[in-house]
C-alpha atoms as a PDB file:
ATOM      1  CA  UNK A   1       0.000   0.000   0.000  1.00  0.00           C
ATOM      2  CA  UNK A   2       2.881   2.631   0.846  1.00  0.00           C
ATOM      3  CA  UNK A   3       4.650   1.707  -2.370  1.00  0.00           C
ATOM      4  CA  UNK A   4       1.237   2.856  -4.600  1.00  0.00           C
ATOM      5  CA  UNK A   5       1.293   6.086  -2.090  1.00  0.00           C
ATOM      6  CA  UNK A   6       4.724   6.659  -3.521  1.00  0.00           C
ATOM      7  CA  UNK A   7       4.023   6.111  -7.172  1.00  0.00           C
ATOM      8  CA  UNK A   8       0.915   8.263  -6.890  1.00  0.00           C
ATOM      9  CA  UNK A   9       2.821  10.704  -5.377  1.00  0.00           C
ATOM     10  CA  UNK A  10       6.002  10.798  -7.705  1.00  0.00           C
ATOM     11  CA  UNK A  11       3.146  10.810 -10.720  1.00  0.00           C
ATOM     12  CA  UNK A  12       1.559  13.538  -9.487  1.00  0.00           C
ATOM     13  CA  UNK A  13       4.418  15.605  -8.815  1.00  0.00           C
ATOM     14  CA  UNK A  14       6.367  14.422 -12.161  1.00  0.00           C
ATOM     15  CA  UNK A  15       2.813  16.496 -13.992  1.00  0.00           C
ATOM     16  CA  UNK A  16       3.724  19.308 -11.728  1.00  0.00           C
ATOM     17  CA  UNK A  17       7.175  19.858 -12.556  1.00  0.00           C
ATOM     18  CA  UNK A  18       5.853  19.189 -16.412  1.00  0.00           C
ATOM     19  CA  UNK A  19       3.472  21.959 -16.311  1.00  0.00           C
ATOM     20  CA  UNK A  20       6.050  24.751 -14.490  1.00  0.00           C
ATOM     21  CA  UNK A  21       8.426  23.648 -17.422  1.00  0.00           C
ATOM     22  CA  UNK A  22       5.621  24.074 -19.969  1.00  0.00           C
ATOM     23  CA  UNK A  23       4.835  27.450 -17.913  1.00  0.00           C
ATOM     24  CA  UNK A  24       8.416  28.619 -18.109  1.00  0.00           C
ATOM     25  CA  UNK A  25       8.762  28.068 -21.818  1.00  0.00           C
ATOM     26  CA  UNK A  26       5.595  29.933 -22.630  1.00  0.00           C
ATOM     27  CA  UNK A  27       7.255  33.304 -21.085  1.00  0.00           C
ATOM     28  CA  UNK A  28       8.260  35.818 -23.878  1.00  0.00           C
ATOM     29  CA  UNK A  29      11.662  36.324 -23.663  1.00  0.00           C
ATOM     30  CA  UNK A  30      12.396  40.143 -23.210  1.00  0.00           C
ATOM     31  CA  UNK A  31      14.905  41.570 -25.528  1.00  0.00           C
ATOM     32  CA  UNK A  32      17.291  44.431 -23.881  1.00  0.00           C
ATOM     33  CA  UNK A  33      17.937  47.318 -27.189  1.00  0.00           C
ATOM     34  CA  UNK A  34      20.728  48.800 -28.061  1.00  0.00           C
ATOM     35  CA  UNK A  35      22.226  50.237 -30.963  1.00  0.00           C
ATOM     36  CA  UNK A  36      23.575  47.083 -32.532  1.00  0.00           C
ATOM     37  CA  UNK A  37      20.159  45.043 -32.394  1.00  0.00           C
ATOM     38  CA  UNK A  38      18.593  44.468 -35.652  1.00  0.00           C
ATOM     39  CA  UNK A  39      15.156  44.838 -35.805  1.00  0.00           C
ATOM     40  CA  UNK A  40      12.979  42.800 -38.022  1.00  0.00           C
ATOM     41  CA  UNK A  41       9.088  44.698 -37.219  1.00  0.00           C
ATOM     42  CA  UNK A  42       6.565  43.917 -39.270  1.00  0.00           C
ATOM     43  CA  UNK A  43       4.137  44.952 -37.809  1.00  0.00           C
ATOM     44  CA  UNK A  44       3.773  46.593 -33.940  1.00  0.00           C
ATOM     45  CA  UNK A  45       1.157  44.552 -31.814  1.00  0.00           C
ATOM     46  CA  UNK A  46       1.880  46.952 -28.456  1.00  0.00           C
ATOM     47  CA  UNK A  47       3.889  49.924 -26.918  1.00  0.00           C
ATOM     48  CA  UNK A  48       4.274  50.932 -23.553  1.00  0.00           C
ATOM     49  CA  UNK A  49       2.330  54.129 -21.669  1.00  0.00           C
ATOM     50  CA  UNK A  50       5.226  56.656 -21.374  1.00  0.00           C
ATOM     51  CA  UNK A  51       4.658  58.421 -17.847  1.00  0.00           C
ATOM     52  CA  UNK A  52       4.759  62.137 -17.448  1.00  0.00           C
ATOM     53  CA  UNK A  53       8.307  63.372 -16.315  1.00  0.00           C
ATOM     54  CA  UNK A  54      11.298  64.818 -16.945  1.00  0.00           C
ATOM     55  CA  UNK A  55      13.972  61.903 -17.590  1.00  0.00           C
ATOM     56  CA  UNK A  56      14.695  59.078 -18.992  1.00  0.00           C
ATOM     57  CA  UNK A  57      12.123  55.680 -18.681  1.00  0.00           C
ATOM     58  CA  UNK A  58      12.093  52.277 -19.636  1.00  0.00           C
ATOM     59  CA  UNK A  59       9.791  51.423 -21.991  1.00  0.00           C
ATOM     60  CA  UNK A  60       8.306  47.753 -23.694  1.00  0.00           C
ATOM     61  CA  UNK A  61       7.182  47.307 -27.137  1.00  0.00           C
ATOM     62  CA  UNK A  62       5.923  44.151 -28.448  1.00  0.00           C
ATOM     63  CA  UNK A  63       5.721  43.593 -32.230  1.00  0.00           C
ATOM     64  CA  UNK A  64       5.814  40.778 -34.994  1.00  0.00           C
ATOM     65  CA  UNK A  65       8.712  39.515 -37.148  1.00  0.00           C
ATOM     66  CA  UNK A  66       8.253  39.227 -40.544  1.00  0.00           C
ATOM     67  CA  UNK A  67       8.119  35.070 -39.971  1.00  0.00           C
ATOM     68  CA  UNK A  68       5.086  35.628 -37.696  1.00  0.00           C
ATOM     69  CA  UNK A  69       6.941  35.448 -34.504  1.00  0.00           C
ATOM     70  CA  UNK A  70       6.359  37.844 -31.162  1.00  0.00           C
ATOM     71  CA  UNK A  71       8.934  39.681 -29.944  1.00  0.00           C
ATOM     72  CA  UNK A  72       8.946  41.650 -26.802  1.00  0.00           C
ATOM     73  CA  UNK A  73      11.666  44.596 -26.660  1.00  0.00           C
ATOM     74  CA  UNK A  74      12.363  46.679 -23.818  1.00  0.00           C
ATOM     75  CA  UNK A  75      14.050  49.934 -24.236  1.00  0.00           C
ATOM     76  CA  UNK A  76      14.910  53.518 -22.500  1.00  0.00           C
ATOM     77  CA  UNK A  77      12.688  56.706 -23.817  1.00  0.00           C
ATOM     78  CA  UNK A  78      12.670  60.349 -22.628  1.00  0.00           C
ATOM     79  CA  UNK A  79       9.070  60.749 -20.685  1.00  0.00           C
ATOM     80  CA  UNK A  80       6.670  63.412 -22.181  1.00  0.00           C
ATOM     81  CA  UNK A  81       6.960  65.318 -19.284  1.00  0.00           C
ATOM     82  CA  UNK A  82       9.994  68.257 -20.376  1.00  0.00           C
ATOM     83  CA  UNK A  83       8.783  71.280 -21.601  1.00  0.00           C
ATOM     84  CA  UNK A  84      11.207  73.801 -23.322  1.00  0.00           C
ATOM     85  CA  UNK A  85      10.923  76.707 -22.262  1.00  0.00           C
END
């Protein structure tokens, strides 16, 4: 009887550690920018809310390759809060 415990158990815990796996791999991976990165956008599926101030932000943009694929790219933008003058 304690040997079926112990099969259940490691069964049940094997479909765990499948589905955090499965979880893991479904995660976007987030691109850093820089000046060297090649974009490929075909077409832009979602851009970030730039806040209000005076100074540099990060900022996320998620778009499509021309193959289809989802990208998500994070990047630094100047907020919309400066004024000149």
């Amino acid at each position: 009887m304690k040997s079926l415990l112990v099969l259940a158990l490691v069964g049940v815990s094997s479909f765990a550690l499948a589905d955090e796996i499965n979880t893991a791999s479904a995660q976007p991976v987030v691109q850093q920018y820089d000046y060297s990165t090649n974009l490929d956008i075909a077409k832009v599926i979602s851009l970030s809310t730039i806040p209000n101030v005076c100074e540099v932000v990060p900022a996320t943009m998620v778009y499509e390759d021309h193959q289809g694929q989802r990208h998500t790219l994070e990047y630094r933008a100047m907020g919309n809060g400066c004024t000149n003058g």
